[in-house]
C-alpha atoms as a PDB file:
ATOM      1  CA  UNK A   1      24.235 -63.418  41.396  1.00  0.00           C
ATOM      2  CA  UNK A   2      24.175 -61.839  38.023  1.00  0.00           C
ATOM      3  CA  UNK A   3      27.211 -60.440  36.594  1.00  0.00           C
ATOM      4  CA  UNK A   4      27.674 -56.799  35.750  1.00  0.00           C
ATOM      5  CA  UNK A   5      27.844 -55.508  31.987  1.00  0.00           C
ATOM      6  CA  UNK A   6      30.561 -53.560  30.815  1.00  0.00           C
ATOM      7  CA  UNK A   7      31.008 -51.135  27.433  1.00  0.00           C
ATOM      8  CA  UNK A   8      29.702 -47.831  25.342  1.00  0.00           C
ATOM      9  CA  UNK A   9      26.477 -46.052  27.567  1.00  0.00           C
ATOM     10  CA  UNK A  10      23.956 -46.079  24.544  1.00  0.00           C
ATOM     11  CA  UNK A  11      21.917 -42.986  23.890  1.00  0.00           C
ATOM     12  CA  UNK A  12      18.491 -43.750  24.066  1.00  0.00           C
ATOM     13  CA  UNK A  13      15.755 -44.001  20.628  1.00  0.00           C
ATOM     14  CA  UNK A  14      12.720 -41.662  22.476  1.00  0.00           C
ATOM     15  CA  UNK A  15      14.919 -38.430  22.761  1.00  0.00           C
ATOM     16  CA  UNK A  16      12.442 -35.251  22.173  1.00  0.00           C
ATOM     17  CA  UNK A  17      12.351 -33.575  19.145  1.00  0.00           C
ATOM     18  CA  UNK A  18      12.594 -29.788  18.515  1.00  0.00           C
ATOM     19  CA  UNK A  19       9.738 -28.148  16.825  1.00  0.00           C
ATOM     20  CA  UNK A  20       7.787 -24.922  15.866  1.00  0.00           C
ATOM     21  CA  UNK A  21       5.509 -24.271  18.861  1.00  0.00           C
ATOM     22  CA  UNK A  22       1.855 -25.374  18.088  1.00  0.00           C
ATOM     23  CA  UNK A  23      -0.422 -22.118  19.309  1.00  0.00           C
ATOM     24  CA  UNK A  24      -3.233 -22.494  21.539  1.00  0.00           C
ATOM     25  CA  UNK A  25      -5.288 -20.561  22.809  1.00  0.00           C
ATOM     26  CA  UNK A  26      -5.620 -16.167  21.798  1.00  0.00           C
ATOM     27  CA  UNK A  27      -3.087 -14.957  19.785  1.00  0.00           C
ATOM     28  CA  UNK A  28      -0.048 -12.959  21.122  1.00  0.00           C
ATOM     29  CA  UNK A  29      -0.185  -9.474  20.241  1.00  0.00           C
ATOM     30  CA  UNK A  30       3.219  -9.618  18.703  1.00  0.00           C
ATOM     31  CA  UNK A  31       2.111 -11.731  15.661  1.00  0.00           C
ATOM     32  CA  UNK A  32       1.526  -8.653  13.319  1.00  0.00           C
ATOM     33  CA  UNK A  33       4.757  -7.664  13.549  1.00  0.00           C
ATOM     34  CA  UNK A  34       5.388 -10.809  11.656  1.00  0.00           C
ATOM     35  CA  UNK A  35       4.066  -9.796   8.790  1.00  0.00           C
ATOM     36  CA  UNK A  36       5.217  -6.978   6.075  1.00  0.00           C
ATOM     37  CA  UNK A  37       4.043  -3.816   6.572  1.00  0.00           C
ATOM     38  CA  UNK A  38       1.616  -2.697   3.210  1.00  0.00           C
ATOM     39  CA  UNK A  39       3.546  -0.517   0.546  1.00  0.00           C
ATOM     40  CA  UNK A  40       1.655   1.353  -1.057  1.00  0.00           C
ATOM     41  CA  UNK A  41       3.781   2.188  -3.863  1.00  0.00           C
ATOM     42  CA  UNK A  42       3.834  -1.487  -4.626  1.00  0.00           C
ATOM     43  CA  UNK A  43       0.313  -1.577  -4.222  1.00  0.00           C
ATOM     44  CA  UNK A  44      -1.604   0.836  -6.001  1.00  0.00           C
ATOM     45  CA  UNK A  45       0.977   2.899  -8.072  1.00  0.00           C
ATOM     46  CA  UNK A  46       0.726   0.981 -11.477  1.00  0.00           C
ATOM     47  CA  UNK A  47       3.662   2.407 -13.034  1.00  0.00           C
ATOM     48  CA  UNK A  48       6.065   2.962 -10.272  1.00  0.00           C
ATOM     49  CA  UNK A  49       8.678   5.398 -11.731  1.00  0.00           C
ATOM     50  CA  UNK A  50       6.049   7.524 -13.203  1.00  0.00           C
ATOM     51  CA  UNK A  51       3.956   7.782  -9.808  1.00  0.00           C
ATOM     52  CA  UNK A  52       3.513  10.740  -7.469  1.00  0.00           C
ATOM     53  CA  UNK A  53       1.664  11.267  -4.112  1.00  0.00           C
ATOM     54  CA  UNK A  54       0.351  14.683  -3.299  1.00  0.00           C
ATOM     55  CA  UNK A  55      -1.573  16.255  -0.664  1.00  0.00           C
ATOM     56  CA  UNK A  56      -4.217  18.469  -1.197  1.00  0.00           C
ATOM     57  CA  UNK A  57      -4.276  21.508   1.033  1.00  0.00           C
ATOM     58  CA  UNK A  58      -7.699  23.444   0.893  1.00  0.00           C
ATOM     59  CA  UNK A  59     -11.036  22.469  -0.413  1.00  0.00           C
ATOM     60  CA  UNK A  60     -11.013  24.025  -3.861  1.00  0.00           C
ATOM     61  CA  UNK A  61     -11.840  20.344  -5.364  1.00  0.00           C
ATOM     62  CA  UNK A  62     -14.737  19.378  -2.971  1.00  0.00           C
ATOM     63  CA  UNK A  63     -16.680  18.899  -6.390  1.00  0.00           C
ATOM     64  CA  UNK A  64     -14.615  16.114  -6.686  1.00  0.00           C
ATOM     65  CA  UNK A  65     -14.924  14.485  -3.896  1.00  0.00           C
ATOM     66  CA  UNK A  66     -10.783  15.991  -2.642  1.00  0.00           C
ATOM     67  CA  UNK A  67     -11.103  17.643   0.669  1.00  0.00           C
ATOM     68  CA  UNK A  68      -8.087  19.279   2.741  1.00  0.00           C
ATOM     69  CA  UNK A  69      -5.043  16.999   3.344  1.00  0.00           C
ATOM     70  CA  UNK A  70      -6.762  13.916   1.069  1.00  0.00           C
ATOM     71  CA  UNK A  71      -3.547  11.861  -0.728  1.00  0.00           C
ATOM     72  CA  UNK A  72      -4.245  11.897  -4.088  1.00  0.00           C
ATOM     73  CA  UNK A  73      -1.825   9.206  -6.165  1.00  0.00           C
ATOM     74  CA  UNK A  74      -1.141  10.220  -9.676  1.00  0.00           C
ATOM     75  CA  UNK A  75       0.190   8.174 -12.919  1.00  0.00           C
ATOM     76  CA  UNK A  76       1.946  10.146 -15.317  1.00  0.00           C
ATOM     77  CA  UNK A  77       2.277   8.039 -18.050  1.00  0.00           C
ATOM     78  CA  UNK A  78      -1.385   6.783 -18.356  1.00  0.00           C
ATOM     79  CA  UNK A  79      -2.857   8.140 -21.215  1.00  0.00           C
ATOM     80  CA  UNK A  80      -6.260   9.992 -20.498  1.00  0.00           C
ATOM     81  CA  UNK A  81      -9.986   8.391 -21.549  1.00  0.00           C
ATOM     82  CA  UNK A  82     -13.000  10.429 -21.403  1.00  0.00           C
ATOM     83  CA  UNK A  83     -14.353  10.873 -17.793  1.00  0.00           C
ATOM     84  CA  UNK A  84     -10.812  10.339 -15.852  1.00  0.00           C
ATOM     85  CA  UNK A  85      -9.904  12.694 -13.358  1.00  0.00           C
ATOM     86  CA  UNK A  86      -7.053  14.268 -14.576  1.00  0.00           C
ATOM     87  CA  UNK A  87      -4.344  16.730 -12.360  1.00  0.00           C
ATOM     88  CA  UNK A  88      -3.967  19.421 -14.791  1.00  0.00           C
ATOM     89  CA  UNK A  89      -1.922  22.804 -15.096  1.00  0.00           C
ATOM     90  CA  UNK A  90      -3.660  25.734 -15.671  1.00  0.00           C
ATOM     91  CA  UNK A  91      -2.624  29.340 -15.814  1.00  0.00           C
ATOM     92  CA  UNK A  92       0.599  28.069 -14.227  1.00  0.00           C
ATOM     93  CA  UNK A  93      -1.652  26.200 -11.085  1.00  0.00           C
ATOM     94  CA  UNK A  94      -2.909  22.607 -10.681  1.00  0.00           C
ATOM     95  CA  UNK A  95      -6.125  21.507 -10.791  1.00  0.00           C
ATOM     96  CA  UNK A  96      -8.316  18.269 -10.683  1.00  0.00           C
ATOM     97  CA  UNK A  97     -10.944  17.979 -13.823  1.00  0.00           C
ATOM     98  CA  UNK A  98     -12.346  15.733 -15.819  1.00  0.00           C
ATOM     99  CA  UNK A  99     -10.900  14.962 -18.971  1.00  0.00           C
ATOM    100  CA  UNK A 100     -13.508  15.598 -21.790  1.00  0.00           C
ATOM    101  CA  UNK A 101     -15.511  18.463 -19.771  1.00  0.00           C
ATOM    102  CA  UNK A 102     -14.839  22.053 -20.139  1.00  0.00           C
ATOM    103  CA  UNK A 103     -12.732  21.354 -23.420  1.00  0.00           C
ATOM    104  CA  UNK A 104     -12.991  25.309 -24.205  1.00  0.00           C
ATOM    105  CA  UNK A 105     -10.524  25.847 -21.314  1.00  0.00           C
ATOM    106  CA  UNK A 106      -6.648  25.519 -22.232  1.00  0.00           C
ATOM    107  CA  UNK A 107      -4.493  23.112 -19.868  1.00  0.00           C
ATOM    108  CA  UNK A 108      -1.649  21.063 -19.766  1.00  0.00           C
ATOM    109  CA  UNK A 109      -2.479  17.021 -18.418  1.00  0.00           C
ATOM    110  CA  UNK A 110       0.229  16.481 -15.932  1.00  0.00           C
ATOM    111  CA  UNK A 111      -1.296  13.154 -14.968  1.00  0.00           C
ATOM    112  CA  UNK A 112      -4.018  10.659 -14.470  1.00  0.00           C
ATOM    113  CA  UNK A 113      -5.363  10.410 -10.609  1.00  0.00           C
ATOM    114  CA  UNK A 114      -5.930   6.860  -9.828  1.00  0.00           C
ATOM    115  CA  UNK A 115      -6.533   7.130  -6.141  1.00  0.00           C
ATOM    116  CA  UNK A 116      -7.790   9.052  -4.064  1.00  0.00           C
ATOM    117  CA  UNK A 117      -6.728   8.801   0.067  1.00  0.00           C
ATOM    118  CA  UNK A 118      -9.246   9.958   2.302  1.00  0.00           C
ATOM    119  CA  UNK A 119      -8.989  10.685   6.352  1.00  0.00           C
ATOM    120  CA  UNK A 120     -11.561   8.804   7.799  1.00  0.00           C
ATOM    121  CA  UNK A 121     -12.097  10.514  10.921  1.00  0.00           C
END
């Protein structure tokens, strides 16, 4: 007859381990919320403080490729090369143009557009 053992109950070595769940199969549909959302100030505006968003109302700048409620984002402390399209005051109203053509023309450079948002629909 074999004598019973007495003392501490020992925990047992294979225990299971905690982990991060290893995905299989499709993706939940809750993973994008994981991720940041896109900013676009810290994405396109190059200068931040110095960095406006408007929105156009009216096609007036169609020769520009600006329709009716485009985004356009504009840098104010770029300086202006030739051929950049610049948002300008004139006779006290803005206006897109292209810095270098119609030089006869009198205007104040308010800013430098560097993007231009369009509605895709």
């Amino acid at each position: 007859m074999d004598s019973p053992t007495y003392g501490k109950i020992q925990q047992t070595s294979d225990r299971h381990a905690p982990e991060v769940s290893k995905q299989t199969g499709f993706p939940s549909a809750a993973t994008h919320y994981m991720e940041m959302p896109i900013d676009l100030h810290k994405e396109l505006a190059i200068h931040k403080d110095a960095t406006f968003y408007i929105r156009v109302d009216g096609d007036q700048w169609k020769q520009h490729r600006i329709f009716h409620n485009d985004v356009l984002i504009v840098d104010r402390s770029l300086q202006s090369r030739f051929g950049d399209l610049g948002l300008v005051v004139q006779d006290g109203e803005f206006k897109a143009m292209r810095i270098g053509f119609g030089e006869e023309e009198e205007y104040v450079l308010w800013g430098i557009i560097t993007y231009i948002i369009h509605y895709a629909r």
